[in-house]
Each structure stands twice: as structure tokens, then as C-alpha cells.
C-alpha atoms as a PDB file:
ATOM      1  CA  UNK A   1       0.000   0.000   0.000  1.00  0.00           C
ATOM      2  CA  UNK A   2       1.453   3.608  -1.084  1.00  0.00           C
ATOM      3  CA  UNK A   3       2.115   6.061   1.233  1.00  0.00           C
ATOM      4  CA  UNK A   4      -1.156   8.186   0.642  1.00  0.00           C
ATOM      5  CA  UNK A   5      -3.287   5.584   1.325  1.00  0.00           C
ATOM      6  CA  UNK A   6      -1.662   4.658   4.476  1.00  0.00           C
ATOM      7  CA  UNK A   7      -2.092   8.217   5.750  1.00  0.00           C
ATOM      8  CA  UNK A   8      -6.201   8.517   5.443  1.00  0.00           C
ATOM      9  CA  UNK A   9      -7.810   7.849   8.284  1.00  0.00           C
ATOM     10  CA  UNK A  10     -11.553   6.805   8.939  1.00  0.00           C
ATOM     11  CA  UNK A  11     -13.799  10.252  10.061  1.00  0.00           C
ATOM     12  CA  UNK A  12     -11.215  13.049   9.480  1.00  0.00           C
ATOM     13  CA  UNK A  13     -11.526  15.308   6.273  1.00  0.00           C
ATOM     14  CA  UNK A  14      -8.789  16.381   4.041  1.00  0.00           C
ATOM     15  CA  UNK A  15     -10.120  19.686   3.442  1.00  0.00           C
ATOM     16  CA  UNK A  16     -10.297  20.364   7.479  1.00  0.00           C
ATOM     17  CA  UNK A  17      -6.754  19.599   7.753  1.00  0.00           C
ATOM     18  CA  UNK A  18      -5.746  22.206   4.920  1.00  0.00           C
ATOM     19  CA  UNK A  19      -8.253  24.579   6.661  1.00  0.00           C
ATOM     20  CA  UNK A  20      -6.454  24.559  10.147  1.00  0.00           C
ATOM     21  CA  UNK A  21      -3.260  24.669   7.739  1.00  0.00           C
ATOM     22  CA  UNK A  22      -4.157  27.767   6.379  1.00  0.00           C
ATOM     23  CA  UNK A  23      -5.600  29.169  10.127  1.00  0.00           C
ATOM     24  CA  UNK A  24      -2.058  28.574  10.992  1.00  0.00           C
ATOM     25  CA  UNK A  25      -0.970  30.605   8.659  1.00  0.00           C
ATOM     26  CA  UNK A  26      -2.536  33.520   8.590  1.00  0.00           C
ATOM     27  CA  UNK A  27      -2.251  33.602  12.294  1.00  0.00           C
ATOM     28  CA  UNK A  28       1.108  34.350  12.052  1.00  0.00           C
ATOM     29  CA  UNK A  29       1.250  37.120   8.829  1.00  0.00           C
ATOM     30  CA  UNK A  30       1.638  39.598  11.597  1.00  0.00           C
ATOM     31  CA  UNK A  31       4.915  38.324  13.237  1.00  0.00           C
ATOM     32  CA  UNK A  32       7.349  39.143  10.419  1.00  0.00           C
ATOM     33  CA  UNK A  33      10.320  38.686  12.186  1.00  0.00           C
ATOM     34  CA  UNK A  34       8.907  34.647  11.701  1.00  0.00           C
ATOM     35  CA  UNK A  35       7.512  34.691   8.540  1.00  0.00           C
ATOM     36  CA  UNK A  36      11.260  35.989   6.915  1.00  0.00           C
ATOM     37  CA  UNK A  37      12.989  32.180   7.995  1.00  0.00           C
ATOM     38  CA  UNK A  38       9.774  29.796   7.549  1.00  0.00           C
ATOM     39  CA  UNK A  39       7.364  31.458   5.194  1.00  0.00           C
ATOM     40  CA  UNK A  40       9.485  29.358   2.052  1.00  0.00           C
ATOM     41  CA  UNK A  41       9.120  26.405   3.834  1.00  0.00           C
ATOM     42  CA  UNK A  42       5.261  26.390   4.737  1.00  0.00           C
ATOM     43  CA  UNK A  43       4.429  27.491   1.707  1.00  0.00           C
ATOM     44  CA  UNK A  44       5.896  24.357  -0.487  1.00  0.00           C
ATOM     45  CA  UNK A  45       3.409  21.902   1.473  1.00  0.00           C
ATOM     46  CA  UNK A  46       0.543  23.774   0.604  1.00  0.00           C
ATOM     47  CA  UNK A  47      -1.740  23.142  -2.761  1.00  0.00           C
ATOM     48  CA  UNK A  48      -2.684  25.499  -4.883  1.00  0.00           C
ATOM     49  CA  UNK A  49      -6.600  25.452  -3.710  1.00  0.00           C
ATOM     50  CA  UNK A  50      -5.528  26.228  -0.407  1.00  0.00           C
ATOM     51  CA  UNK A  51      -3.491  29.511  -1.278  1.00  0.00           C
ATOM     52  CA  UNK A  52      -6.398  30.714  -3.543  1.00  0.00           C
ATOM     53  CA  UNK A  53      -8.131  30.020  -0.255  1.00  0.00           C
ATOM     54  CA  UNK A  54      -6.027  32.248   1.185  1.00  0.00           C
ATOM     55  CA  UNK A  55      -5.863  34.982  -0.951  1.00  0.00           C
ATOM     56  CA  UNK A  56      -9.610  35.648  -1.158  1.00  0.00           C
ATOM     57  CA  UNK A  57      -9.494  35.660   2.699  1.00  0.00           C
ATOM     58  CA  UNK A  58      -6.694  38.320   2.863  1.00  0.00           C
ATOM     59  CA  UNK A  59      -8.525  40.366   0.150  1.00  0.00           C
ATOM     60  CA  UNK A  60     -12.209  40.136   2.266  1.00  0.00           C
ATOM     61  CA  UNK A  61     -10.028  41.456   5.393  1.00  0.00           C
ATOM     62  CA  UNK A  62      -8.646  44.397   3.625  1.00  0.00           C
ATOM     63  CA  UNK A  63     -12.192  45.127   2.667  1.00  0.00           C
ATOM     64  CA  UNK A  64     -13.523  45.006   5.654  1.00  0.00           C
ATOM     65  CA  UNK A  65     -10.408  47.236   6.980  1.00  0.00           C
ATOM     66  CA  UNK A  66     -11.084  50.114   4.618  1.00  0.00           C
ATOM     67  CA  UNK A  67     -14.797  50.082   5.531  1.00  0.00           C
ATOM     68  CA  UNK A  68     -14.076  50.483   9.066  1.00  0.00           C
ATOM     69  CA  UNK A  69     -11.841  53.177   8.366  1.00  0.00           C
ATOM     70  CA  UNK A  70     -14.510  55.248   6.551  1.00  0.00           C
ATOM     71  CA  UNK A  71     -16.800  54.060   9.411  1.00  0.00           C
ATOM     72  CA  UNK A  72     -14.510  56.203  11.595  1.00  0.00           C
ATOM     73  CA  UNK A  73     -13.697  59.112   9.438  1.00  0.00           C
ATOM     74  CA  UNK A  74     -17.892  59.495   9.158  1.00  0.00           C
ATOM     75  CA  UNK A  75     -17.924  59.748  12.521  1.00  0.00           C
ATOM     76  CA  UNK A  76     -15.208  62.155  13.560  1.00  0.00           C
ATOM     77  CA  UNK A  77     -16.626  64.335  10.903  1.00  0.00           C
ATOM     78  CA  UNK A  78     -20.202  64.458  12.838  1.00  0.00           C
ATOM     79  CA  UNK A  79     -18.592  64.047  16.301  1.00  0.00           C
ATOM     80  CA  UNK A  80     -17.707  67.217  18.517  1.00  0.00           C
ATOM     81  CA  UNK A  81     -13.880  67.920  18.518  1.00  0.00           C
ATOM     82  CA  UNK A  82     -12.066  66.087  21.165  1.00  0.00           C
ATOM     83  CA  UNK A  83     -10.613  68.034  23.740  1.00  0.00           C
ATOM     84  CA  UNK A  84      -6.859  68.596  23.570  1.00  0.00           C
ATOM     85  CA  UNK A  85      -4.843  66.907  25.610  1.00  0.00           C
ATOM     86  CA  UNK A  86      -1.629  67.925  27.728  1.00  0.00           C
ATOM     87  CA  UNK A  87       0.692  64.405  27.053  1.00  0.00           C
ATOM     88  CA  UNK A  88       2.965  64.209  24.173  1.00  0.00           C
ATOM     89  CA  UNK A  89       1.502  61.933  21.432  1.00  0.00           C
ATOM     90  CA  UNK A  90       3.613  58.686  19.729  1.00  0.00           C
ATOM     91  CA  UNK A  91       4.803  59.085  16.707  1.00  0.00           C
ATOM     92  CA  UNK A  92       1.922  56.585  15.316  1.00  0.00           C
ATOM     93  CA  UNK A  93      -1.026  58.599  16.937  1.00  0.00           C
ATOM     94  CA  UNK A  94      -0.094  61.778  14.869  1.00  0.00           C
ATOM     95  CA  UNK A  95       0.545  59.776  11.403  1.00  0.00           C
ATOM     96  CA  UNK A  96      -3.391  58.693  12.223  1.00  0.00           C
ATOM     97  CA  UNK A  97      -4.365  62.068  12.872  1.00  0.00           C
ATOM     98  CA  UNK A  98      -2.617  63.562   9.730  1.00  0.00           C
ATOM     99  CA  UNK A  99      -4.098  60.501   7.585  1.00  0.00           C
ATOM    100  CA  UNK A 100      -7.716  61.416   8.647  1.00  0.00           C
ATOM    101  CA  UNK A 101      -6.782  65.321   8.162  1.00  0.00           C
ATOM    102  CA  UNK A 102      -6.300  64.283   4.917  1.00  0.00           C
ATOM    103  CA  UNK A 103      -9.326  62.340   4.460  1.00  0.00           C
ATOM    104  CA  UNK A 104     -11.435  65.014   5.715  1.00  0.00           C
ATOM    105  CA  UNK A 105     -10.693  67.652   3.565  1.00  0.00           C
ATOM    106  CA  UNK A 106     -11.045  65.075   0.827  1.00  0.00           C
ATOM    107  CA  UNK A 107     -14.917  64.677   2.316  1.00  0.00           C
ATOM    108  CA  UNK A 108     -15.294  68.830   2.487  1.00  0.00           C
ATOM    109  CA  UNK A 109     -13.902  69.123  -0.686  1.00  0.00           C
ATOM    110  CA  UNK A 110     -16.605  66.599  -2.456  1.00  0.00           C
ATOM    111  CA  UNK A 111     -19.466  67.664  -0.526  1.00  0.00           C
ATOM    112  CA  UNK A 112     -18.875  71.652  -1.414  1.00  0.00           C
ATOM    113  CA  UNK A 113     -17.149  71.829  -4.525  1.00  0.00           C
ATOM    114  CA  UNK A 114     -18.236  75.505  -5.446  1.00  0.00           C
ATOM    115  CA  UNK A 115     -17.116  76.546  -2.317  1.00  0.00           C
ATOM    116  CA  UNK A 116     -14.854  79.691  -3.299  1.00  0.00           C
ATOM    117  CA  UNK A 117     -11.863  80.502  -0.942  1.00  0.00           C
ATOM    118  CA  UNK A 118     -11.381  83.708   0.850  1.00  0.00           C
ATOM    119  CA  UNK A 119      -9.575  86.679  -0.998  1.00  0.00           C
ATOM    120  CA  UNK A 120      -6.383  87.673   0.480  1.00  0.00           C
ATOM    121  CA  UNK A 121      -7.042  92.098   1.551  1.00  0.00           C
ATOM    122  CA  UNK A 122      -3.826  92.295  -0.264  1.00  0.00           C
ATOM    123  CA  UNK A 123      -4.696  90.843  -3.920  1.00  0.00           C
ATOM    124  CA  UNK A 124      -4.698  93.075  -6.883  1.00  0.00           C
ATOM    125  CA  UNK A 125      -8.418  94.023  -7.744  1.00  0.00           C
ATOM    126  CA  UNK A 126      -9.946  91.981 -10.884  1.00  0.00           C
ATOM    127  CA  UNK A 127     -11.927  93.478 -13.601  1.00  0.00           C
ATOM    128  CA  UNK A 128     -14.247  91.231 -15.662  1.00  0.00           C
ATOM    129  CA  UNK A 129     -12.822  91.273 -19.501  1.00  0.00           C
ATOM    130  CA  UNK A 130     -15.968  91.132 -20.363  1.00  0.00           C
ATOM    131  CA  UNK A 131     -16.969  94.540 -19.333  1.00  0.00           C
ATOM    132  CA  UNK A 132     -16.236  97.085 -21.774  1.00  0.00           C
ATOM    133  CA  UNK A 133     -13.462  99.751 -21.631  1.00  0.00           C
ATOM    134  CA  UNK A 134     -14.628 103.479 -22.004  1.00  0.00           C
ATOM    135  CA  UNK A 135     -12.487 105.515 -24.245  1.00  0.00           C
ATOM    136  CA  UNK A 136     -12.452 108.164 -21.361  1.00  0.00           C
ATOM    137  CA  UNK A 137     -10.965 106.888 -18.426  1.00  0.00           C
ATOM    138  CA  UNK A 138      -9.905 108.544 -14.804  1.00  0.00           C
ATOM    139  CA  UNK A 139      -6.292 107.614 -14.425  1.00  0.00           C
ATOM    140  CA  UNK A 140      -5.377 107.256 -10.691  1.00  0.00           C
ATOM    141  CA  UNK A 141      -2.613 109.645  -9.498  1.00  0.00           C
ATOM    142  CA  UNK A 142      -3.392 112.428 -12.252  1.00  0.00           C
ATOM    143  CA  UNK A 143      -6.354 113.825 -10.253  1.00  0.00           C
ATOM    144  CA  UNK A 144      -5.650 118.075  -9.760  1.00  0.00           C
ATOM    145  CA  UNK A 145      -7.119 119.525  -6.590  1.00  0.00           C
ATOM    146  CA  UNK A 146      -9.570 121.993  -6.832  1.00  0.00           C
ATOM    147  CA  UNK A 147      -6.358 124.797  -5.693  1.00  0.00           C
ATOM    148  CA  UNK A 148      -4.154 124.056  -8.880  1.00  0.00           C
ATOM    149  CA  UNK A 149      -4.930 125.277 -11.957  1.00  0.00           C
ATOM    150  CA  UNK A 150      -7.153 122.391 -14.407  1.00  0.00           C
ATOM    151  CA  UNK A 151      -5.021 123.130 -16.800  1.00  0.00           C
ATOM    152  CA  UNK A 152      -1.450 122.796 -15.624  1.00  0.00           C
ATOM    153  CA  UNK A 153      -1.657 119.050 -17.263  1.00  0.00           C
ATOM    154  CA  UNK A 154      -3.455 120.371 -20.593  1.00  0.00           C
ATOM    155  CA  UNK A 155      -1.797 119.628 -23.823  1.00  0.00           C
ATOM    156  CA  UNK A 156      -3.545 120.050 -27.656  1.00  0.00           C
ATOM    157  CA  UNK A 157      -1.946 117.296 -28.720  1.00  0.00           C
ATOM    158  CA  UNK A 158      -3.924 115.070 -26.886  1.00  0.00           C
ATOM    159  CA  UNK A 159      -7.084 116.908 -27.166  1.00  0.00           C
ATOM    160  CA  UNK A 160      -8.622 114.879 -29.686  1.00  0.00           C
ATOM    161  CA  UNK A 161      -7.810 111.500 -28.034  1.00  0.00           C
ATOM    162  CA  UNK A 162     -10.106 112.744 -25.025  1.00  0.00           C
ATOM    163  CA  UNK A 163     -13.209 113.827 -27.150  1.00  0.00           C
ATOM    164  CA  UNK A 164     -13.341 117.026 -25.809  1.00  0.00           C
ATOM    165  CA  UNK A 165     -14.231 120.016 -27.977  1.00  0.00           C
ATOM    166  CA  UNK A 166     -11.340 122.042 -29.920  1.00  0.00           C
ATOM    167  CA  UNK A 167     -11.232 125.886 -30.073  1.00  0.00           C
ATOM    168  CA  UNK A 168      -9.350 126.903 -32.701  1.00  0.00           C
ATOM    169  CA  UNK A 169      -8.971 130.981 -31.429  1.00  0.00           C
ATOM    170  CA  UNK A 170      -7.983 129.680 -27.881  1.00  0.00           C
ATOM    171  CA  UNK A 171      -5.270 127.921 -28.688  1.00  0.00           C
ATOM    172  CA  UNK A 172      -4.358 130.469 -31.382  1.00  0.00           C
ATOM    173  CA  UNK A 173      -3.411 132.276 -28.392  1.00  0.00           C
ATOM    174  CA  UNK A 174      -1.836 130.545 -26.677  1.00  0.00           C
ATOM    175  CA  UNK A 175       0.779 129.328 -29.070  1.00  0.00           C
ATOM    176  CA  UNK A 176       0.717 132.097 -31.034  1.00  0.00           C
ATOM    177  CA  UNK A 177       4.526 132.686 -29.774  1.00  0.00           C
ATOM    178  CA  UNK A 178       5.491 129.595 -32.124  1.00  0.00           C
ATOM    179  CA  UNK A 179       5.408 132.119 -35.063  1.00  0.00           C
ATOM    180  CA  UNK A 180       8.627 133.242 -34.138  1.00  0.00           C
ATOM    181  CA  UNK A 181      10.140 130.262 -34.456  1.00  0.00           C
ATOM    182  CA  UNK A 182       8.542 129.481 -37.873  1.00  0.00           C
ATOM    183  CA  UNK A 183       9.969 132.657 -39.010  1.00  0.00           C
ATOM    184  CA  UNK A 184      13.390 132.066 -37.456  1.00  0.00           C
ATOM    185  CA  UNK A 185      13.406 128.364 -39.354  1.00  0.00           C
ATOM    186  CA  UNK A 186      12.004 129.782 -42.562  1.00  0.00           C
ATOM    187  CA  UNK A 187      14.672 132.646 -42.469  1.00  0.00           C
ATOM    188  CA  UNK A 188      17.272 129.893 -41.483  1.00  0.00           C
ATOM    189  CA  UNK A 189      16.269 127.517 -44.630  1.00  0.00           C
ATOM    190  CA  UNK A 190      16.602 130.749 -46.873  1.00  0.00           C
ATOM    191  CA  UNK A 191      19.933 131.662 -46.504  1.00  0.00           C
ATOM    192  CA  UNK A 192      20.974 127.758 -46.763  1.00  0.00           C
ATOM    193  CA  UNK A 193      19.827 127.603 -49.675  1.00  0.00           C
ATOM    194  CA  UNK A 194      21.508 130.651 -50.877  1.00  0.00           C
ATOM    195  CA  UNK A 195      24.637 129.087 -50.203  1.00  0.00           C
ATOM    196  CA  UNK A 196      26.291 127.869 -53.382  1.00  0.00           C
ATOM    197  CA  UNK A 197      29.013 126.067 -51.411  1.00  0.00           C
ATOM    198  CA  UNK A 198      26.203 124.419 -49.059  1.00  0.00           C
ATOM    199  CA  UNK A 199      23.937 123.694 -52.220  1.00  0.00           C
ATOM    200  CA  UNK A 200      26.564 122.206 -54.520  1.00  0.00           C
ATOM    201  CA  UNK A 201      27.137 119.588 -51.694  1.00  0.00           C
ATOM    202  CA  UNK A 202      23.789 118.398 -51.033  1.00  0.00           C
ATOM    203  CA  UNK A 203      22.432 115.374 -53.224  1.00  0.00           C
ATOM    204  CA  UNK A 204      19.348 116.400 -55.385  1.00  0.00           C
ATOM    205  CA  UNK A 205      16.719 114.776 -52.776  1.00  0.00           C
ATOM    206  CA  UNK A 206      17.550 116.136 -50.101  1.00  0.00           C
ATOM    207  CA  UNK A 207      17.716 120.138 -51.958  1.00  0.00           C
ATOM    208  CA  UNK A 208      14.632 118.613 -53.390  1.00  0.00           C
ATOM    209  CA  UNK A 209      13.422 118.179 -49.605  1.00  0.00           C
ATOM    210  CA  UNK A 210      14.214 121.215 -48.403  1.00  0.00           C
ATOM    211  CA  UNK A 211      12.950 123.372 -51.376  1.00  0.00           C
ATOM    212  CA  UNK A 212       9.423 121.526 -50.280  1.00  0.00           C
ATOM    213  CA  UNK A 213       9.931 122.108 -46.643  1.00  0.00           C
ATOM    214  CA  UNK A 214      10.377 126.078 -47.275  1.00  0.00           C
ATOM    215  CA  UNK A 215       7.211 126.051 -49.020  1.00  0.00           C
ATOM    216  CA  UNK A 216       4.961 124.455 -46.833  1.00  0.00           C
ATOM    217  CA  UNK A 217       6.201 126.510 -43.943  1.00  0.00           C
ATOM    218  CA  UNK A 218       5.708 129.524 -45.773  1.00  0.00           C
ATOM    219  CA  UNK A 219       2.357 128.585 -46.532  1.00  0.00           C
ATOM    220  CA  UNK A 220       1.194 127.410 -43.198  1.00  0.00           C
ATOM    221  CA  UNK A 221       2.191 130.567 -41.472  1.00  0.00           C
ATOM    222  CA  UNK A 222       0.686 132.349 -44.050  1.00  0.00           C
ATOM    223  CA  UNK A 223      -2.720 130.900 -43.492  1.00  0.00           C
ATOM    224  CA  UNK A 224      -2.368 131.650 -39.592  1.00  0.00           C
ATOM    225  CA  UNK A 225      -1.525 135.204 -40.072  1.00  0.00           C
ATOM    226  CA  UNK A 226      -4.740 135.406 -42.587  1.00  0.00           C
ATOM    227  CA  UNK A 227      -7.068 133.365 -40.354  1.00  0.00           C
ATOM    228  CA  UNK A 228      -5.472 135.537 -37.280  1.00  0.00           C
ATOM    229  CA  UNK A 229      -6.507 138.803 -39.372  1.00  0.00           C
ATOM    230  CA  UNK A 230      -9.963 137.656 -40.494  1.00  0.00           C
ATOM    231  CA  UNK A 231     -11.069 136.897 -36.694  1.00  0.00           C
ATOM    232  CA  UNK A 232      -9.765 140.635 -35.747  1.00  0.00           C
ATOM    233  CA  UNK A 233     -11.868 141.876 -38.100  1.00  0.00           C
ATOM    234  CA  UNK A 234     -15.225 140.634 -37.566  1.00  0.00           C
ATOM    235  CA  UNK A 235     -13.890 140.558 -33.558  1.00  0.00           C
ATOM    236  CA  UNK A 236     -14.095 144.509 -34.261  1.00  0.00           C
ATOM    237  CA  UNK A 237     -17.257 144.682 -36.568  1.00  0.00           C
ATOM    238  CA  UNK A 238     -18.988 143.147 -33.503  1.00  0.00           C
ATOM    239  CA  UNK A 239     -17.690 144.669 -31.197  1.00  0.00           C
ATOM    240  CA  UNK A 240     -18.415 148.415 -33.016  1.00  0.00           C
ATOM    241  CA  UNK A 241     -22.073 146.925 -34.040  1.00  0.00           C
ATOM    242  CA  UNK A 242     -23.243 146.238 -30.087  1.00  0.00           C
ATOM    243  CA  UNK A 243     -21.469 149.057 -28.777  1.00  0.00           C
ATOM    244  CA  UNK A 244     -25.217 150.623 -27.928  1.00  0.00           C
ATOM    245  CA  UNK A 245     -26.955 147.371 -27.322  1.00  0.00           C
ATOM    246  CA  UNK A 246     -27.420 145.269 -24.576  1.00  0.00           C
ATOM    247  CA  UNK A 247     -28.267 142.038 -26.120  1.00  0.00           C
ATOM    248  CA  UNK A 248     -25.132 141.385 -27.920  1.00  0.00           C
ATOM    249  CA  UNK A 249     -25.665 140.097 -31.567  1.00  0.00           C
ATOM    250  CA  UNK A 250     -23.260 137.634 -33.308  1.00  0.00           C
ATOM    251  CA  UNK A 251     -22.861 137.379 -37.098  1.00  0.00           C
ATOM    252  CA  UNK A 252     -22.929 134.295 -39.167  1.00  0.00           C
ATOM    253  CA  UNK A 253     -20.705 132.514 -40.956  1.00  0.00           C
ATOM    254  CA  UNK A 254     -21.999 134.044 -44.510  1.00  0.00           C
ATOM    255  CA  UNK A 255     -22.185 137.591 -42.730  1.00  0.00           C
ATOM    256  CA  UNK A 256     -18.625 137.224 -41.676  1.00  0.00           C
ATOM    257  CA  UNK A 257     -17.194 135.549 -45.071  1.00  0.00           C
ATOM    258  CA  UNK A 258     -19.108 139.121 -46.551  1.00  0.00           C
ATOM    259  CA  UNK A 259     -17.103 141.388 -44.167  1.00  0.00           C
ATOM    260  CA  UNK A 260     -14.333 140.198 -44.288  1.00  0.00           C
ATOM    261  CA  UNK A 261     -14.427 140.206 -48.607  1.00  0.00           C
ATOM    262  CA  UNK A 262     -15.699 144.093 -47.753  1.00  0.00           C
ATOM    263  CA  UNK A 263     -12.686 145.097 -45.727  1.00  0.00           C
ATOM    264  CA  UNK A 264     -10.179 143.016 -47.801  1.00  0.00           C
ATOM    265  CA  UNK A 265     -11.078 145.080 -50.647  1.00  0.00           C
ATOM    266  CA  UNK A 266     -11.477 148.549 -49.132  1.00  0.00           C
ATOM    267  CA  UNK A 267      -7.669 147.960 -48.052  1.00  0.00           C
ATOM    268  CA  UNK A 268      -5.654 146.681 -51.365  1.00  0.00           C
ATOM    269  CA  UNK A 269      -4.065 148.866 -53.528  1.00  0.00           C
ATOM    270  CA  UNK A 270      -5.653 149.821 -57.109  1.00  0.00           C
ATOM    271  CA  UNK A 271      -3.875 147.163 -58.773  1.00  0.00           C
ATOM    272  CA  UNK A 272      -4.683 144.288 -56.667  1.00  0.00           C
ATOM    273  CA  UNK A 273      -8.441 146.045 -57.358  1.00  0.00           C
ATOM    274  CA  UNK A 274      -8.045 145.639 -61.133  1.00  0.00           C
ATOM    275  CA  UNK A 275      -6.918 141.874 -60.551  1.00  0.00           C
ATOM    276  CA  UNK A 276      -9.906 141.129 -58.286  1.00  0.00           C
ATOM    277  CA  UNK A 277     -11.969 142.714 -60.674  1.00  0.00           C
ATOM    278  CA  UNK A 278     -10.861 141.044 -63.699  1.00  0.00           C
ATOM    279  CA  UNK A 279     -11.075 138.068 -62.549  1.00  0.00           C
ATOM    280  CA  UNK A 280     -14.859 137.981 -60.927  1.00  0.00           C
ATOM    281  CA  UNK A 281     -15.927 139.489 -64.626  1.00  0.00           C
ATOM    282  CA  UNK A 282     -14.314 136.136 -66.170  1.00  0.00           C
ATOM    283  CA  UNK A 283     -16.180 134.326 -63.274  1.00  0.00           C
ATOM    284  CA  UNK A 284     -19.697 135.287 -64.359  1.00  0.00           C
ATOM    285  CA  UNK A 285     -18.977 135.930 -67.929  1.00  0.00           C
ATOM    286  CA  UNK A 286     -18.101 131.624 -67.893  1.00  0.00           C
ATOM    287  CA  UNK A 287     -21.596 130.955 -66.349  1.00  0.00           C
ATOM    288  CA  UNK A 288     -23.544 132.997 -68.728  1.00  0.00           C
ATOM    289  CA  UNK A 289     -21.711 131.228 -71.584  1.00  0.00           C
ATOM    290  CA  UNK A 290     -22.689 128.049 -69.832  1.00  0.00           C
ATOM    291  CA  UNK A 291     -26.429 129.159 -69.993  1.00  0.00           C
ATOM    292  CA  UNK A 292     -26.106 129.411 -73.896  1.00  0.00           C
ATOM    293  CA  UNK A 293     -27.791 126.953 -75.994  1.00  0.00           C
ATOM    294  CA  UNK A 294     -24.561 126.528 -78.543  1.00  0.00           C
ATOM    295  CA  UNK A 295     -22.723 125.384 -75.683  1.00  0.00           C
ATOM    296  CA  UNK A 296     -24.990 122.659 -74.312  1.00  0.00           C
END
């Protein structure tokens, strides 16, 4: 008779035997200082049913482990806080406390998600982009007390950037002292260019440049001094027309166009007369030649 056979005996169970086995076992998972010299050994006279045996025991106790766990961490959440407590805790009572810290502001976190946290007093302010810019804006710092003068930080460069109105005749005078300097530059530019020596050295584009640069000076401060003398004038016609009146009357723009042609042409010399003369015959001799039915 073989060995197996000689080893079963009447009213005892295989599968008990490999049940207290595995009791055995798992009894002593905790003490690893024993399972490092005998776990090899144990483990080559078990079969493989028993160690599947095993492992769905070991995985059930983990389960139940982490249940417990959460069991606890509910209940510290609802609990009042403990009271504190004057001894020193071990090293493994605070690793507890920090783990269920941890948990719990896990649990806050997934109960109040929108939950917005508090602004620090010193964060910058926020603007919604949204929200749109006006073109006008206070700038902080540039504000001028109601002592200094509002218009110590004027400038008419920037005028139109701000949308405020333009008036020509005040700013007229107050920069009317830049005519000296246009004079000074167009004077300056003249006697360049009568310098043969200066002239012979320049390239053509930049003479060229120059030459156009003289011009349009000349004109512009022409067209001041004109525009300068056409608001004396009707300046005086109004002021000589409500000399005896109370209401004060202002012309229009056709009535001042009118007097200023009027005194234009009581002060030019006969010849400039003739010219004007001349020249507004030619004017409405064209339009009556228009009229004619040859020329249609």
C-alpha cells in the first residue's frame, strides 16, 4: 500500500486539515520577524486550492479594513472635537491624525465643490474682460485739486484723443509765440539755400526736400496770419455793431465771409483792385456762356 493511502484515516476530512493549515498561517502574517525564515518552507506543502483560499481571505479582510476606516472618518466628521490633551503623542497617533486630516478635507472638498476661498485684503483688484473699456478713463494719481490750476496738465496734442471740444482761437493764443520760431526756421532755410558752397554739396533729394519744406512753412504761417486777421476783423465789426446794445448780436458765418471780402477790398491797392476785378468778370462771364444753348 502507497504512502497516501496509508495516511487517510476513517472520520477526518482532508479539506479540514488544509483549513487549520491555512488558520495557521494567517495567524502568524503579523509576526514578520517569523515569517522571513519559515514562510518558504510552509508554503511548499501547501496546494494550490488552499493559497487561492487564502488569498480571497486576505482580500475580504482588507475590505472590511477600509470600511471600518470610513466608518470612523464618518464619525469624527459628525462628532464634537475632542478636547486637547496635555501628554505628548507617539509618533503613530499623529501619522493617524494627519491621515484622517487628509481624508477630511477630501470629504469637504466633495461635498462643497463651489465653495470659493477667501480673498487675500492684499490681492490686486480683478476686472471682468468682459466689461467694456470706455475711451475716457480717470487715471489714478493724475487727479488736480480743486487749488491748482485744471489746466497745468493740458496739452492740444492730446485733445482729440479725449473727445473734448477744440477751439481753434484759444489755442491760437496761446501758441501764437510759435510764429517766431517758424519765421526764425524759414529765415534759417533761406539763406541755406543761398549758399552755393552748401547747395553744390547736397544730393538732389535732399535740396529737393528742403525746397518743399520752405514752401509748406511759408504757406502754413501764411494761413495763420490770414485766419489771425480775419477773426480781428469781424472781432471789431462786432464789437463796433453792439457798442449801444445790450443784447449782444453775433454774425454768421456768410455775414462774416461778406465782411471780411468788404474790408479786404477797401484795403488793397488799385492794382490788386483791377486783378480782383478782372477776374470775378471772367467768373460770371463763364456761367452765362454756360447758360447758352450753342454750348450745351
Amino acid at each position: 500500500m502507497s504512502y497516501y493511502f496509508k495516511n487517510i484515516k476513517a472520520g477526518v476530512d482532508s479539506e479540514s486539515e488544509e483549513e487549520q493549515d491555512l488558520e495557521k498561517l494567517l495567524k502568524r502574517k503579523d509576526d514578520r520577524s517569523d515569517i522571513d525564515g519559515s514562510s518558504d518552507d510552509e508554503l511548499k506543502t501547501l496546494s494550490f486550492g488552499s493559497l487561492k483560499k487564502a488569498d480571497a481571505l486576505m482580500d475580504e479582510q482588507d475590505e472590511e479594513e477600509r470600511r471600518n476606516q470610513k466608518k470612523s472618518i464618518k464619525s469624527s466628521m459628525h462628532a464634537s472635537p475632542p478636547e486637547p490633551q496635555i501628554a505628548a503623542e507617539s509618533e503613530s497617533e499623529l501619522s493617524d491624525s494627519s491621515n484622517s486630516e487628509f481624508f477630511e478635507e477630501e470629504e469637504e472638498n466633495l461635498h462643497n465643490p463651489n465653495k470659493k476661498k477667501k480673498r487675500s485684503k492684499h490681492a490686486p483688484s480683478e476686472q471682468s474682460s468682459k466689461k467694456r473699456v470706455p475711451k475716457v478713463r480717470q487715471i489714478p494719481g493724475l487727479s488736480v485739486s480743486k487749488n491748482q490750476n485744471p489746466n497745468l496738465y493740458q496739452d492740444i496734442r492730446f485733445d482729440k484723443s479725449t473727445g473734448g471740444p477744440t477751439d481753434s482761437t484759444v489755442i491760437r493764443r496761446r501758441y501764437g509765440f510759435l510764429d517766431q520760431y517758424r519765421q526764425n526756421e524759414i529765415e534759417q532755410m533761406e539763406s541755406l539755400l543761398k549758399d552755393r558752397k552748401y547747395v553744390s554739396k547736397l544730393p538732389q533729394h535732399e535740396l529737393e526736400e528742403m525746397e518743399q519744406k520752405l514752401r509748406s512753412t511759408k504757406s502754413r504761417l501764411q494761413t495763420m496770419k490770414n485766419k489771425d486777421l480775419e477773426r480781428q476783423v469781424v472781432r471789431d465789426y462786432e464789437k463796433q455793431l453792439n457798442k449801444n446794445h445790450k443784447n449782444k448780436y453775433h454774425l454768421k458765418q456768410s455775414e462774416k465771409r461778406k465782411v471780411v471780402q468788404k474790408w479786404k477790398f477797401d484795403h488793397m491797392k488799385a492794382k490788386q483792385r483791377e486783378k480782383v476785378m478782372e477776374r470775378k468778370r471772367k467768373k460770371r462771364l463763364g456761367k452765362e456762356f454756360r447758360q447758352f444753348e450753342f454750348h450745351k
